[in-house]
PDB file of N, CA and C in Angstrom:
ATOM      1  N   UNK A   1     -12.503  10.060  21.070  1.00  0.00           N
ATOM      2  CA  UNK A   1     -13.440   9.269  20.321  1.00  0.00           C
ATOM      3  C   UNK A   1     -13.316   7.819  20.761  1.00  0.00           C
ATOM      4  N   UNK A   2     -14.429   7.382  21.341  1.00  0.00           N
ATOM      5  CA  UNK A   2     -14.839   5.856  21.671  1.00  0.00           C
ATOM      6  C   UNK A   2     -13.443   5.668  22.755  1.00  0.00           C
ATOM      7  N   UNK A   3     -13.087   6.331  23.582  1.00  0.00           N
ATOM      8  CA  UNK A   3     -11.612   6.441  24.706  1.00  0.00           C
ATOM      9  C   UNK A   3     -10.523   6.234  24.054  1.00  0.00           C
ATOM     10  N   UNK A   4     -10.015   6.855  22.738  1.00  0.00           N
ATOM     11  CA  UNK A   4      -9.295   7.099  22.014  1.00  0.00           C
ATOM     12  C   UNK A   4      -8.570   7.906  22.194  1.00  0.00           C
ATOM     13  N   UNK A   5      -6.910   7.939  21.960  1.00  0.00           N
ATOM     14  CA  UNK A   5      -6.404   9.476  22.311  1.00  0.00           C
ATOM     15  C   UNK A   5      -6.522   9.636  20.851  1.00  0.00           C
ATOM     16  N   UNK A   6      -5.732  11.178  20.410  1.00  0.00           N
ATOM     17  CA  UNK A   6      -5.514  11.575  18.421  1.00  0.00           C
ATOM     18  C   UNK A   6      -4.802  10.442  18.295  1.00  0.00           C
ATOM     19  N   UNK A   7      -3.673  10.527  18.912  1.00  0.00           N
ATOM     20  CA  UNK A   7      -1.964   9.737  18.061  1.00  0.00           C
ATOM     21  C   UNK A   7      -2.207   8.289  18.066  1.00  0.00           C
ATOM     22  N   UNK A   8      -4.125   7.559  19.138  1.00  0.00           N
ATOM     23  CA  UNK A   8      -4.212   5.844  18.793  1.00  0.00           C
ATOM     24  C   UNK A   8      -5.238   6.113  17.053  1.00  0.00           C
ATOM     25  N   UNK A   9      -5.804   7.078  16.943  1.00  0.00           N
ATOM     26  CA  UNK A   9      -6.562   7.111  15.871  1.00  0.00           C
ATOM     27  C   UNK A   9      -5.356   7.323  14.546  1.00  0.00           C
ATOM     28  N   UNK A  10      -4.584   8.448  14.715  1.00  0.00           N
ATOM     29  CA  UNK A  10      -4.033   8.590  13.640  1.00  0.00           C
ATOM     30  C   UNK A  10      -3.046   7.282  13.744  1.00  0.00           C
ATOM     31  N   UNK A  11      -2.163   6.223  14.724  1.00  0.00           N
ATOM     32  CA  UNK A  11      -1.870   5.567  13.952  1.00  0.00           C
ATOM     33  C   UNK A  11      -2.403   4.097  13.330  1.00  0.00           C
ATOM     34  N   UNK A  12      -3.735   4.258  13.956  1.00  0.00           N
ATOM     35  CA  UNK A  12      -4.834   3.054  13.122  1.00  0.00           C
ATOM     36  C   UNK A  12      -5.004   3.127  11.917  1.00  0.00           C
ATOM     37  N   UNK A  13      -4.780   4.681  11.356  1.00  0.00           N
ATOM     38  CA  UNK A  13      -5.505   5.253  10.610  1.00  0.00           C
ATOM     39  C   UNK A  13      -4.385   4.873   9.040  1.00  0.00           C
ATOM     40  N   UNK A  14      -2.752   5.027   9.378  1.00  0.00           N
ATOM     41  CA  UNK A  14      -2.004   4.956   8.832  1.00  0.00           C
ATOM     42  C   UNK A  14      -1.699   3.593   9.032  1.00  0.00           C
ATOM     43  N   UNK A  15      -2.069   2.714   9.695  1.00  0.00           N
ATOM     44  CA  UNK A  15      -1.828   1.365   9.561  1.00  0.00           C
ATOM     45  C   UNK A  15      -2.831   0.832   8.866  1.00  0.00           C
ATOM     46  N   UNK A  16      -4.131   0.656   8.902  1.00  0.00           N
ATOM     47  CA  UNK A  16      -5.037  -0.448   8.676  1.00  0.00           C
ATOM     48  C   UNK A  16      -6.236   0.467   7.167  1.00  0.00           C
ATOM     49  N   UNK A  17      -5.958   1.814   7.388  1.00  0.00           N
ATOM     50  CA  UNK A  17      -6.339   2.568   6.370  1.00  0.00           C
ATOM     51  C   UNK A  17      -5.678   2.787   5.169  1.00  0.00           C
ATOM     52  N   UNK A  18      -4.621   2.889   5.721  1.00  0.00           N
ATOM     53  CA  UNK A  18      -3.385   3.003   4.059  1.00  0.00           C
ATOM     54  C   UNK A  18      -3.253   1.555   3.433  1.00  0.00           C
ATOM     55  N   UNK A  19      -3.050   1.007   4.441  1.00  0.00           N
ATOM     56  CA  UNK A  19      -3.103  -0.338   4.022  1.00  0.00           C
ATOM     57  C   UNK A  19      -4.247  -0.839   2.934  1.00  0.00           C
ATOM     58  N   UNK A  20      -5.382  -0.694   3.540  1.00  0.00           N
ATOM     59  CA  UNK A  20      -6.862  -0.844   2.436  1.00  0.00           C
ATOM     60  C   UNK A  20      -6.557  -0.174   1.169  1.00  0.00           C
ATOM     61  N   UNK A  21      -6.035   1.029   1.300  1.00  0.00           N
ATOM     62  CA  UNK A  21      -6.102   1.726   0.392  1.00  0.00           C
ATOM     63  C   UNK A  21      -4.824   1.205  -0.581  1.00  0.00           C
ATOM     64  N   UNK A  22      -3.507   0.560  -0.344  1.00  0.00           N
ATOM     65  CA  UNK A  22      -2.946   0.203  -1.326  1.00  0.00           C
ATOM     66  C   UNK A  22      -3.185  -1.159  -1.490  1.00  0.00           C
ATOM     67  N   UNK A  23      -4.089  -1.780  -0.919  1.00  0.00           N
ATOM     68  CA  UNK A  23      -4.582  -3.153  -1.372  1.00  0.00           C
ATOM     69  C   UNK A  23      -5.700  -2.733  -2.247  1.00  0.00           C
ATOM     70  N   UNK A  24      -6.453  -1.642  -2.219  1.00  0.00           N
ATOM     71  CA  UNK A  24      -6.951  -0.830  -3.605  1.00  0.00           C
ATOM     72  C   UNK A  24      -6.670  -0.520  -5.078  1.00  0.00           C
ATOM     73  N   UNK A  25      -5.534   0.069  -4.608  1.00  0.00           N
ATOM     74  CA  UNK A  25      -4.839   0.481  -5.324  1.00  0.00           C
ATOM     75  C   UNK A  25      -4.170  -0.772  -6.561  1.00  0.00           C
ATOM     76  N   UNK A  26      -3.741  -1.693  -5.679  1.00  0.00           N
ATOM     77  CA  UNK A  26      -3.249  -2.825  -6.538  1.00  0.00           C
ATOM     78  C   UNK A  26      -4.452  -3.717  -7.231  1.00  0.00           C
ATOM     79  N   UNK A  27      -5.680  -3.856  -6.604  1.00  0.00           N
ATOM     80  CA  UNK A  27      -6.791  -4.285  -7.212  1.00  0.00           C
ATOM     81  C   UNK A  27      -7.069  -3.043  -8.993  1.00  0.00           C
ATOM     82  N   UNK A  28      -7.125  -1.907  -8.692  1.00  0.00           N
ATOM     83  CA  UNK A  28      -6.990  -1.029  -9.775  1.00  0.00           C
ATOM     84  C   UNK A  28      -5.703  -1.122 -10.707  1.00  0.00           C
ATOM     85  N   UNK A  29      -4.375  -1.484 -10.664  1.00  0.00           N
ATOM     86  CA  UNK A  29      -3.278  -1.730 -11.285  1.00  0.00           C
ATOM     87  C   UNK A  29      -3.713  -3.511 -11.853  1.00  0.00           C
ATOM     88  N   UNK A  30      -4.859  -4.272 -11.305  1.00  0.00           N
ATOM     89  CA  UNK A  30      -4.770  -5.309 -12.491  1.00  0.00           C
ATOM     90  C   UNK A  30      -6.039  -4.901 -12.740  1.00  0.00           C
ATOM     91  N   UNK A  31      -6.652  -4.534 -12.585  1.00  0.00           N
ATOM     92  CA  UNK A  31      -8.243  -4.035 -13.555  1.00  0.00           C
ATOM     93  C   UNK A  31      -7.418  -3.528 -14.775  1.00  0.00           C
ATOM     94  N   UNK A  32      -6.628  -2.431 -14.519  1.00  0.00           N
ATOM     95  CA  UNK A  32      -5.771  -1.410 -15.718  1.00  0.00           C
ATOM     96  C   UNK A  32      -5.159  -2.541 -16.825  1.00  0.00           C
ATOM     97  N   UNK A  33      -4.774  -3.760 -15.710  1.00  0.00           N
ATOM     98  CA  UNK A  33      -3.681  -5.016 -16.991  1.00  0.00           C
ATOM     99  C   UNK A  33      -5.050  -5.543 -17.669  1.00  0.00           C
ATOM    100  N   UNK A  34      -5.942  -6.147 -16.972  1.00  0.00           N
ATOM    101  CA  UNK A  34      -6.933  -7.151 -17.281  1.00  0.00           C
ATOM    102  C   UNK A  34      -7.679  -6.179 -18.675  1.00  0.00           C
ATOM    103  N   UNK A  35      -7.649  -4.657 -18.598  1.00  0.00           N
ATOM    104  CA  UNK A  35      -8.546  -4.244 -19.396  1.00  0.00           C
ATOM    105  C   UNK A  35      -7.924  -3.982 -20.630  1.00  0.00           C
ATOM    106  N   UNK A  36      -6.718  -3.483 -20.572  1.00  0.00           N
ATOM    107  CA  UNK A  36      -5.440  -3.258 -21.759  1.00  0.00           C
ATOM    108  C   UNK A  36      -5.049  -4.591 -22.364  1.00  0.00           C
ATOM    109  N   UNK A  37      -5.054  -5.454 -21.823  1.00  0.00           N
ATOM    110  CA  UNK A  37      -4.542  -7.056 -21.998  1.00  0.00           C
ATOM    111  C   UNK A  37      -3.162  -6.918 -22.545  1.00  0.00           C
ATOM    112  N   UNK A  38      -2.445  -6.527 -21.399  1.00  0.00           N
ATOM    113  CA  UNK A  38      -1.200  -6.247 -21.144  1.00  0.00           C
ATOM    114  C   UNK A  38      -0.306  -7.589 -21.231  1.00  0.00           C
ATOM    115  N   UNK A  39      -0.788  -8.766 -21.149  1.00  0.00           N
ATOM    116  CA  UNK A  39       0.276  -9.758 -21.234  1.00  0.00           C
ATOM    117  C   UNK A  39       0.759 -10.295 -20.047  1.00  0.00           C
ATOM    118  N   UNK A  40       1.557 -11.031 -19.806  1.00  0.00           N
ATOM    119  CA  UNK A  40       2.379 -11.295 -18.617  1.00  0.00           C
ATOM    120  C   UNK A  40       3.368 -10.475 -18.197  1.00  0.00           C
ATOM    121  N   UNK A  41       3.999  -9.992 -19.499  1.00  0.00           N
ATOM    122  CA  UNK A  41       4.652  -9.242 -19.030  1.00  0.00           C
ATOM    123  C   UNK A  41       4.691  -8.164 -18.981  1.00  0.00           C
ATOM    124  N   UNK A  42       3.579  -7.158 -19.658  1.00  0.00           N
ATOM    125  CA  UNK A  42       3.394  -6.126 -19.437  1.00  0.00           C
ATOM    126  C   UNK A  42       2.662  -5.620 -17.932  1.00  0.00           C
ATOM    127  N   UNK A  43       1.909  -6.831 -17.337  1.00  0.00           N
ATOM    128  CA  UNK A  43       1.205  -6.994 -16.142  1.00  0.00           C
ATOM    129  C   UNK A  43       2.433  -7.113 -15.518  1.00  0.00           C
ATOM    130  N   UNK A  44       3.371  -7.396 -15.469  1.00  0.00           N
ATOM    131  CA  UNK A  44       4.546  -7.488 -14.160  1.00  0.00           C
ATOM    132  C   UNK A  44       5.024  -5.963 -14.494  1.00  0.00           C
ATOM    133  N   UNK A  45       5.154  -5.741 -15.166  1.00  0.00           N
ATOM    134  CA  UNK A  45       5.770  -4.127 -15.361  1.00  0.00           C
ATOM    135  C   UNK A  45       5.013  -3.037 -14.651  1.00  0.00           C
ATOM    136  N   UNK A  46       3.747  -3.618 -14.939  1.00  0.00           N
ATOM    137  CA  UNK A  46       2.659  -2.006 -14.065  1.00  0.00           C
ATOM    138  C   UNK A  46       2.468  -2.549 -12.906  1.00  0.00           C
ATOM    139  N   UNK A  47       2.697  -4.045 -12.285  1.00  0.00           N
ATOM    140  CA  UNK A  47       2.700  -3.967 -10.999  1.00  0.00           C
ATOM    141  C   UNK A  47       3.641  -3.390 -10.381  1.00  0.00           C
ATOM    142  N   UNK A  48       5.323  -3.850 -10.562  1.00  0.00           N
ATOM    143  CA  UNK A  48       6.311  -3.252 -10.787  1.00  0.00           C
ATOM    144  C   UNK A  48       6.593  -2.003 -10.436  1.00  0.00           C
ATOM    145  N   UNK A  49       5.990  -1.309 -11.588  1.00  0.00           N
ATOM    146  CA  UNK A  49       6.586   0.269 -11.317  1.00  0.00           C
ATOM    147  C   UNK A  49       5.178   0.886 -10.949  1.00  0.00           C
ATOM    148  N   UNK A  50       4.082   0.488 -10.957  1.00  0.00           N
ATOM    149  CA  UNK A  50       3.329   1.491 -10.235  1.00  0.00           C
ATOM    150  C   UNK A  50       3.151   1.303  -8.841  1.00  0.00           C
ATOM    151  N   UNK A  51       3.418   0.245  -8.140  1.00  0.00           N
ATOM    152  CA  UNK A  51       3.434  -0.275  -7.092  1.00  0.00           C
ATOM    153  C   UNK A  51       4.471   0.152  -6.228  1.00  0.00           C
ATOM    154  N   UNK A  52       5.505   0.186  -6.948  1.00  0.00           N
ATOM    155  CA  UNK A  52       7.236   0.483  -6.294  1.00  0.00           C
ATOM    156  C   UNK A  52       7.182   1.582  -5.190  1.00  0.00           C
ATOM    157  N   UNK A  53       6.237   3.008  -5.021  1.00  0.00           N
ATOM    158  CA  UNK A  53       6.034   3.695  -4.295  1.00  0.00           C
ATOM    159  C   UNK A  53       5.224   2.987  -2.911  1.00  0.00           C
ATOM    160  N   UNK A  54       4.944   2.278  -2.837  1.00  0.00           N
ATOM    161  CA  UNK A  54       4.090   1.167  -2.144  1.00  0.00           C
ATOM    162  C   UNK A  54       5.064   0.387  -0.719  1.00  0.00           C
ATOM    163  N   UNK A  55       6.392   0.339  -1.851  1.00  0.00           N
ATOM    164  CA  UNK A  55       7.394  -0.478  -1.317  1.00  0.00           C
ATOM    165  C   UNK A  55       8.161   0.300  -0.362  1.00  0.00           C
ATOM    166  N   UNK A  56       8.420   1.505  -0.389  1.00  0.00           N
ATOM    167  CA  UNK A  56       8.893   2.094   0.088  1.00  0.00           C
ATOM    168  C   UNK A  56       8.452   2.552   1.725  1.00  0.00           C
ATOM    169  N   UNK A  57       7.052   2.514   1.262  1.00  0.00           N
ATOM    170  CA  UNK A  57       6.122   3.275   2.292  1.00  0.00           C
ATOM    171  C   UNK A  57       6.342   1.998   3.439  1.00  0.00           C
ATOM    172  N   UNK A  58       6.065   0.651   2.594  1.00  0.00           N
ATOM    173  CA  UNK A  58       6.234  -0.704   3.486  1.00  0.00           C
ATOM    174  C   UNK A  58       7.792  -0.823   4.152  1.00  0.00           C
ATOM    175  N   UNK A  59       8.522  -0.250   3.858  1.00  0.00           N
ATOM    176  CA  UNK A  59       9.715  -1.174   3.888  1.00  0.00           C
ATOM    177  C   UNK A  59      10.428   0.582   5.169  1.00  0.00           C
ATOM    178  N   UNK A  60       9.683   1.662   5.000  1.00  0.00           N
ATOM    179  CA  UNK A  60       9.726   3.119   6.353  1.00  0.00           C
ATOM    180  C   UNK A  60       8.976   2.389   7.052  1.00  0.00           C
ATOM    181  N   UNK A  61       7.673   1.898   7.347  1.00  0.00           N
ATOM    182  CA  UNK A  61       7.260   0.725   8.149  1.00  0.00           C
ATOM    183  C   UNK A  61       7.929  -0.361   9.150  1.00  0.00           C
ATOM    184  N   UNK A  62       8.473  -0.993   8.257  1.00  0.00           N
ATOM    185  CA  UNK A  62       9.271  -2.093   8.799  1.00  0.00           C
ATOM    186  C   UNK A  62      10.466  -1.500   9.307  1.00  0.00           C
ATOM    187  N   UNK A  63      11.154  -0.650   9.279  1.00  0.00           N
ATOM    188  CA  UNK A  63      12.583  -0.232   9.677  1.00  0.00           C
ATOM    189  C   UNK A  63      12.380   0.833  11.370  1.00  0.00           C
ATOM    190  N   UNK A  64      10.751   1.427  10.984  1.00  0.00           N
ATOM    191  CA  UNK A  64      10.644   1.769  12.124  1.00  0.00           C
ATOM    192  C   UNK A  64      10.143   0.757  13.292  1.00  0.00           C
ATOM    193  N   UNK A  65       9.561  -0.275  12.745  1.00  0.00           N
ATOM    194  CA  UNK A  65       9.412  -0.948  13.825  1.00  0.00           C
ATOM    195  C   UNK A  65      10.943  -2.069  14.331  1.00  0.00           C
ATOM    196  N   UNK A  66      11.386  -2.693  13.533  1.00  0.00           N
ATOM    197  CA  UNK A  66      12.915  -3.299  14.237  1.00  0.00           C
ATOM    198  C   UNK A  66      14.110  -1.594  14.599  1.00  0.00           C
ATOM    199  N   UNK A  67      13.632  -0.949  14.165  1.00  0.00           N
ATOM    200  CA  UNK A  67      14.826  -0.014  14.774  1.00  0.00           C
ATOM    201  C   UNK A  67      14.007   0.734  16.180  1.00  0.00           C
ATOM    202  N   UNK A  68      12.683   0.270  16.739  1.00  0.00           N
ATOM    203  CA  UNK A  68      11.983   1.088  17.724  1.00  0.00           C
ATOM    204  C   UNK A  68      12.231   3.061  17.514  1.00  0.00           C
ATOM    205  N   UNK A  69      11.841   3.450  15.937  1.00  0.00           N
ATOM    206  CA  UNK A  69      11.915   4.331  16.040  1.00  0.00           C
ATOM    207  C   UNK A  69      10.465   4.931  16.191  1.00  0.00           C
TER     208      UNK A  69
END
């Protein structure tokens, strides 16, 4: 596709697609505060812990790229 091999699509796809999608995702985690009127600090809590899976995904990211795995 467009002189693409699979493995340049799939990892565009997991870079710049997942990405959108948890910059989504976090746009929906303050719609959820803004609509509950969660507070300050109830808004740090659902960023917090609903986000935390987020961190992880970022941080297998980063370890594969300084470790060239």
């Amino acid at each position: 596709m467009f002189g693409l091999s699979e493995e340049q699509v799939a990892e565009f796809g997991m870079t710049f697609g997942v990405s959108a999608f948890m910059l989504y995702m976090l746009f929906i985690i303050g719609e959820l505060a803004w609509k509950a009127k969660a507070g300050r600090t109830g808004t740090f809590v659902l960023f917090f812990v609903l986000s935390f899976g987020m961190l992880g995904f970022i941080a297998k990211s980063v370890f594969q790229k300084f470790w060239g795995m």
